[in-house]
Protein backbone atom coordinates (compact mmCIF):
# COMPACT_ATOMS: atom_id res chain seq x y z
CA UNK A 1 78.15 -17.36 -26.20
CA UNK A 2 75.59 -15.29 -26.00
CA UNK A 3 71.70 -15.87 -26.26
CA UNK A 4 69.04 -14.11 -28.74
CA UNK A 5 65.79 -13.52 -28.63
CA UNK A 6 63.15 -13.78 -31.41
CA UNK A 7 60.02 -12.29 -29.53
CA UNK A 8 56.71 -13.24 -30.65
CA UNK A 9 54.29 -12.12 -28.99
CA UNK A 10 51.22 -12.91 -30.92
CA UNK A 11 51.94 -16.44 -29.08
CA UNK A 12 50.87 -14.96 -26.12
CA UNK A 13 47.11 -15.18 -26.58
CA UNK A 14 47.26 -18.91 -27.93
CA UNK A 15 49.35 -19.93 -24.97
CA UNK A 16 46.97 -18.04 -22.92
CA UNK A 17 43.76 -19.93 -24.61
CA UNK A 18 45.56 -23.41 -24.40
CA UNK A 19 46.30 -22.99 -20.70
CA UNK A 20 42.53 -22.25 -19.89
CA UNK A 21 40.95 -25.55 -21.83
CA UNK A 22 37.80 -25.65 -20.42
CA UNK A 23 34.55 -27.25 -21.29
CA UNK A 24 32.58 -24.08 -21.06
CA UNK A 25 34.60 -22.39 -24.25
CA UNK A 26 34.83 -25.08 -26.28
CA UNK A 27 36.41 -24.19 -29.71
CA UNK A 28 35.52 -27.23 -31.28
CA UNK A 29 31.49 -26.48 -30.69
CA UNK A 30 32.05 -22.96 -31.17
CA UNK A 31 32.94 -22.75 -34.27
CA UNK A 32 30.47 -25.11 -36.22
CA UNK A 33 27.65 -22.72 -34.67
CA UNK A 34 29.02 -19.90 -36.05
CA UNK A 35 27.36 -19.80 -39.18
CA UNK A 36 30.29 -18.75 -41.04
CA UNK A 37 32.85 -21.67 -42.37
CA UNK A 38 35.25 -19.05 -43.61
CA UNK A 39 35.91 -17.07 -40.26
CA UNK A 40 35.79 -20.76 -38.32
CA UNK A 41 38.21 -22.26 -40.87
CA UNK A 42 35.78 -24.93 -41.76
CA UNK A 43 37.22 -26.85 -44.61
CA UNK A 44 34.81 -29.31 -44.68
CA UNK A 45 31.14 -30.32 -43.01
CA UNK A 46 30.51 -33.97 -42.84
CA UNK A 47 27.18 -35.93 -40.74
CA UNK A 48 29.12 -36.57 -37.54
CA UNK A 49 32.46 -34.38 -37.93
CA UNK A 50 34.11 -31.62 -39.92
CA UNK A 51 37.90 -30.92 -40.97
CA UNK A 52 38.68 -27.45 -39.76
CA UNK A 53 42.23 -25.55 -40.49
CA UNK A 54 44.63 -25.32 -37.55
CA UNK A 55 44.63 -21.76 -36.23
CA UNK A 56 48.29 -22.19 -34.96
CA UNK A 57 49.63 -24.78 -37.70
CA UNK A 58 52.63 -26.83 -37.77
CA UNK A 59 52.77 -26.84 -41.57
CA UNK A 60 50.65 -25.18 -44.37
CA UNK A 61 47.41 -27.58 -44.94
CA UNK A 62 47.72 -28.05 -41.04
CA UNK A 63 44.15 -29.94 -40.55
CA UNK A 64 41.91 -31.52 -37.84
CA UNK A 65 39.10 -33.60 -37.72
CA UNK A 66 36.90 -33.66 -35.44
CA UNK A 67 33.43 -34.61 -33.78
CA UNK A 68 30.47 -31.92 -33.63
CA UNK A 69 29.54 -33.54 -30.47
CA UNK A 70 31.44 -32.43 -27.65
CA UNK A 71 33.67 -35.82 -26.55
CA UNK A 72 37.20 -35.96 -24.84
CA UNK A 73 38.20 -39.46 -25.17
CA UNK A 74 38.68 -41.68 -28.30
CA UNK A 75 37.17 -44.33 -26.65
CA UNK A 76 33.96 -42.96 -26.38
CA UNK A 77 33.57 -41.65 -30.07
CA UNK A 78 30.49 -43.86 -31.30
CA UNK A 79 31.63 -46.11 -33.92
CA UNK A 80 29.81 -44.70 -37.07
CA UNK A 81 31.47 -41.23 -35.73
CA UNK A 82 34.61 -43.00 -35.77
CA UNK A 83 34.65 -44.04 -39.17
CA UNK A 84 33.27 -41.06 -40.83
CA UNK A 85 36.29 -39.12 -39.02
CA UNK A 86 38.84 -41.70 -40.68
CA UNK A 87 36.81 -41.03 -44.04
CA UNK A 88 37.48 -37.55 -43.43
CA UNK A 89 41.06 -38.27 -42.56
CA UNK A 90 41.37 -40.10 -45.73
CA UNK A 91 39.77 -37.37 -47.92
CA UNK A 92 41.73 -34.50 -46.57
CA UNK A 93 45.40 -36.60 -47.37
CA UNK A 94 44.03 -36.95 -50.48
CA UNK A 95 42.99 -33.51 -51.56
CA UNK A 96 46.37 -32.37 -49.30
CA UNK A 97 48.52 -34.28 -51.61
CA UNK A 98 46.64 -33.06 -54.58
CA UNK A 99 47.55 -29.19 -53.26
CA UNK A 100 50.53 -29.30 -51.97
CA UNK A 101 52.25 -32.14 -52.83
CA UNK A 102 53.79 -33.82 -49.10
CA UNK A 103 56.08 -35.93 -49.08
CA UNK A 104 54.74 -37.21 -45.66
CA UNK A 105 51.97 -36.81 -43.24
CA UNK A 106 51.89 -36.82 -39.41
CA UNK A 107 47.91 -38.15 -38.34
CA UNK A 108 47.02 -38.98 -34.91
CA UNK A 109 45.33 -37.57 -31.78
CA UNK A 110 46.84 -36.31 -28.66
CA UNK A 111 44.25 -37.22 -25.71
CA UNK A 112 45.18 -35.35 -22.29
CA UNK A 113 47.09 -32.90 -21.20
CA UNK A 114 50.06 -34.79 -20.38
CA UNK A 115 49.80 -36.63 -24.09
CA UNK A 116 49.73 -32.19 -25.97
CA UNK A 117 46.70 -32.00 -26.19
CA UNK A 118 45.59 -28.37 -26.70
CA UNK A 119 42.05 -28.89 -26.13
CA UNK A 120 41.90 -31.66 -24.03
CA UNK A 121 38.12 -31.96 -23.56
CA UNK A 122 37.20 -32.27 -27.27
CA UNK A 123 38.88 -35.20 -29.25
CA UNK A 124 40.40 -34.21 -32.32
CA UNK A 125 42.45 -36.18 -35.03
CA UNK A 126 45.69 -33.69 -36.58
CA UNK A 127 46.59 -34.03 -40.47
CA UNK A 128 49.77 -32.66 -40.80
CA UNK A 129 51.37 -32.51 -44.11
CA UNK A 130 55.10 -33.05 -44.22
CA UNK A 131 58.51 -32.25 -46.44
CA UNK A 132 62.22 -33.12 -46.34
CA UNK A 133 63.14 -29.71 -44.89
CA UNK A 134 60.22 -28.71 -43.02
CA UNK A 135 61.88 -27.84 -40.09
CA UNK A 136 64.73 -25.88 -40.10
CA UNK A 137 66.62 -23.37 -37.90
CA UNK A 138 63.75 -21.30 -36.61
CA UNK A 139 61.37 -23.63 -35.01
CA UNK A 140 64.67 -25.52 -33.22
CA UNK A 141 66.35 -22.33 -32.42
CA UNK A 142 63.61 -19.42 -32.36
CA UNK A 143 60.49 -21.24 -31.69
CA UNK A 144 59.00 -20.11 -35.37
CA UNK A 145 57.79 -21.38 -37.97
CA UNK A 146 58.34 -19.49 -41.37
CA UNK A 147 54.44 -19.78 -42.99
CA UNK A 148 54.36 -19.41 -46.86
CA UNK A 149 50.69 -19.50 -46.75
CA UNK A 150 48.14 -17.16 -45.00
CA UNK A 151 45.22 -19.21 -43.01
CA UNK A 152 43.13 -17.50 -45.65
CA UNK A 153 44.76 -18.81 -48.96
CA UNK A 154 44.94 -22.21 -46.94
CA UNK A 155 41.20 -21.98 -46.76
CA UNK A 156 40.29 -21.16 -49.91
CA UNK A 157 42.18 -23.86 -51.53
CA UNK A 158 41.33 -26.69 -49.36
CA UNK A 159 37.64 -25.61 -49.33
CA UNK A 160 37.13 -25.68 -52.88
CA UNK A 161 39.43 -28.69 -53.01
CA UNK A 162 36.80 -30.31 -50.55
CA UNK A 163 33.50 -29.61 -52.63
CA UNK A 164 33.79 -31.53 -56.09
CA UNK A 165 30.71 -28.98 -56.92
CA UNK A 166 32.41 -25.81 -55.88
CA UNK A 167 31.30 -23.14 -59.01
CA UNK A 168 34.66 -22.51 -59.87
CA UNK A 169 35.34 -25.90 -61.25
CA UNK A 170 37.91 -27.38 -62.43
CA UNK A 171 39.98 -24.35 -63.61
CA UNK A 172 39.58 -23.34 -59.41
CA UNK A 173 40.92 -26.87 -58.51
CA UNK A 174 44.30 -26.13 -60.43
CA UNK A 175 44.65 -22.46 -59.71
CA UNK A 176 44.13 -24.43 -55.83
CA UNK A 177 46.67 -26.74 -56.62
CA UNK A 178 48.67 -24.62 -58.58
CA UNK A 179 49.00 -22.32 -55.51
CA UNK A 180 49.16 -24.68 -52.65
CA UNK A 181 51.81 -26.07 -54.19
CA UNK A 182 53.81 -22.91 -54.93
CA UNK A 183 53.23 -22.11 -50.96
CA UNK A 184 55.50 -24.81 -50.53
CA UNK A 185 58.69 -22.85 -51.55
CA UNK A 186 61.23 -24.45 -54.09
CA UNK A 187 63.41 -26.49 -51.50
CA UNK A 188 59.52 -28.59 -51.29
CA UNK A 189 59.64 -28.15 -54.85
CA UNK A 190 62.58 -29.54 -56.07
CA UNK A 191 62.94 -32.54 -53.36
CA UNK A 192 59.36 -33.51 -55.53
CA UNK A 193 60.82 -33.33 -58.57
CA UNK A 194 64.40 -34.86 -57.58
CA UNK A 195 62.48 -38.02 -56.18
CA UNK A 196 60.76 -38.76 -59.44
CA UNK A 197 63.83 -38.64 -61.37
């Protein structure tokens, strides 16, 4: 039997980035200080953390919270920073499931190397909304994942999902919803709908 190859190269430079963690480039205090939420991916700002979209995502709505101050280990988060982040966790399930609908989440952290972590030296907590069906042939097979949703759309959803006083209002929260959702594909769709039944 013979093998094929998908190639994706636009892997390369996140493979190359997550190899060369670093305290010195820090993405997670990067991007806060760049003065621009949209090009960082900043959902969200809280006191003590923000919810920032995953730049390589497992799923659409792929989210992490995480400190602004640069720690590595859970066990040193300060407890007020601690349960501001679970807040934040809490929030961004809800306004995920108000968008597009999972019919699961993955949360957690991966501290270390050895334990995935992609940046190991700044602790981060993963939202990861989930649906019957979300992985398929390419990710097993190809090492893909088939995105509905551009990091952009994703953004603009979420964000305005995120700030009850966004100027859009409420008509912007369902055209949000509305569209999250319909990222989703009908498989997502229809599993929704079937369980309800």
């Amino acid at each position: 039997m013979s093998e094929n190859r998908i190639w994706a190269p636009w892997r390369l430079k996140y493979v190359k980035d997550a190899s060369k963690d670093n305290e010195e480039s820090c993405i997670f205090c990067a991007k806060p200080s760049l003065g621009d939420d949209e090009t960082a991916l900043i959902v969200h700002r809280g006191e003590a953390a923000f919810v920032i979209l995953n730049l390589y995502p497992y799923t659409n709505g792929h989210l992490m919270v995480t400190p602004f101050e640069h720690i590595g280990r859970i066990q040193d988060i300060p407890a007020d920073t601690t349960a501001e982040m679970l807040e934040l966790a809490k929030t961004a399930m809800n306004r995920l499931e108000d968008i597009y609908r999972p019919q699961g989440f993955n949360v957690g952290f991966n501290q270390g190397r050895a334990a995935g972590a992609g940046v190991e030296h700044h602790i981060h907590m993963h939202v990861v909304p989930r649906w019957g069906g979300d992985t398929n042939f390419m990710p097993v097979i190809a090492d893909h994942r088939v995105m509905p949703q551009s990091l952009e759309d994703s953004f603009r959803v979420l964000s305005a999902a995120f700030d009850p006083n966004d100027s859009t209002g409420s008509a912007g929260a369902a055209e949000a919803a509305a569209t999250g959702r319909e990222a989703q594909g009908s498989e997502a769709r229809d599993d929704n709908h079937s369980e309800g039944r």
